[in-house]
Protein backbone atom coordinates (compact mmCIF):
# COMPACT_ATOMS: atom_id res chain seq x y z
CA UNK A 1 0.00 0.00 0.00
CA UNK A 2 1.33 3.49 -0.64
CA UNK A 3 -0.27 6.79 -2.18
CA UNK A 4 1.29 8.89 -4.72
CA UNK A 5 0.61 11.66 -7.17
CA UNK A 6 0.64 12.08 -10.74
CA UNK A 7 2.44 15.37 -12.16
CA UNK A 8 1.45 16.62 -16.07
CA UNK A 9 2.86 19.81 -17.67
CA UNK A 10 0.50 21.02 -20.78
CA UNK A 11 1.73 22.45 -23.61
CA UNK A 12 -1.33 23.41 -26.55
CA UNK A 13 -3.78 21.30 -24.82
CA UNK A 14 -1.65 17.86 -24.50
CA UNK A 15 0.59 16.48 -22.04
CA UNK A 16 4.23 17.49 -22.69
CA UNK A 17 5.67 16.07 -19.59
CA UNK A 18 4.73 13.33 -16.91
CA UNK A 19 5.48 11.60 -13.62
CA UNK A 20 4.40 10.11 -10.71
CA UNK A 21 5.67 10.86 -7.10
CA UNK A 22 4.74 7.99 -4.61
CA UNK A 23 5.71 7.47 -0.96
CA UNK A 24 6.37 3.84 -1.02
CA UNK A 25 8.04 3.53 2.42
CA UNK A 26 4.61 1.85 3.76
CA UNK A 27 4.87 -0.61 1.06
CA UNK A 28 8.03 -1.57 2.16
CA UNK A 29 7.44 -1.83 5.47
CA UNK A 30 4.50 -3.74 4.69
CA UNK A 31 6.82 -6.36 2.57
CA UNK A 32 9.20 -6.83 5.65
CA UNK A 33 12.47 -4.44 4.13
CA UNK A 34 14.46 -4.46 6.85
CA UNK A 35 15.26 -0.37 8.38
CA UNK A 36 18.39 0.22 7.10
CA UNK A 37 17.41 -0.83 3.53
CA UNK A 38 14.59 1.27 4.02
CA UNK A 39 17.00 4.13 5.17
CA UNK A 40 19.36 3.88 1.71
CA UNK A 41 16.54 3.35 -0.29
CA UNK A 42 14.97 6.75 0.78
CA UNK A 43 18.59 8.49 0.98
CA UNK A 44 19.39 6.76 -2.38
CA UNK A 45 15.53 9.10 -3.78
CA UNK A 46 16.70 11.75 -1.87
CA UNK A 47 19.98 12.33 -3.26
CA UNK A 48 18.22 11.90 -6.74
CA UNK A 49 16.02 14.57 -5.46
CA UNK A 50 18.73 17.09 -4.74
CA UNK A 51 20.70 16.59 -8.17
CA UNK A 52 18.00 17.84 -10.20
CA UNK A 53 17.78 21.28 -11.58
CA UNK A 54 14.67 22.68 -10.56
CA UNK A 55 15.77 21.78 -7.04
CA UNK A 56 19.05 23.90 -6.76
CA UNK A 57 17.22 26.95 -5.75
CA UNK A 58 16.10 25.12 -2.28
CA UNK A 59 19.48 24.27 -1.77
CA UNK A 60 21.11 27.66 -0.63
């Protein structure tokens, strides 16, 4: 179980860009992962997180 969204840019009335951001760390508890895969999973998403572009300006 987890919940998530889906993200759309629109460019002339159609979707130019998509993805989906979900919070999966109940679904892995749920399937037994033990903490400290859980931990570099999320560190492993959050470093991902950082490196992209859009996210520079938060990181002053």
């Amino acid at each position: 179980m987890f919940e998530g969204v889906a993200i759309m840019t629109l460019r002339d009335g159609r979707i130019a860009e998509y993805h989906e951001v979900a919070n999966a760390v109940t679904g892995l508890v749920d399937m037994n992962f033990a903490p400290e895969r859980i931990s570099r999973i999320a560190a492993k998403h959050g470093a991902a997180l950082k490196a992209r572009p859009e996210m520079a300006r938060h990181l002053v």
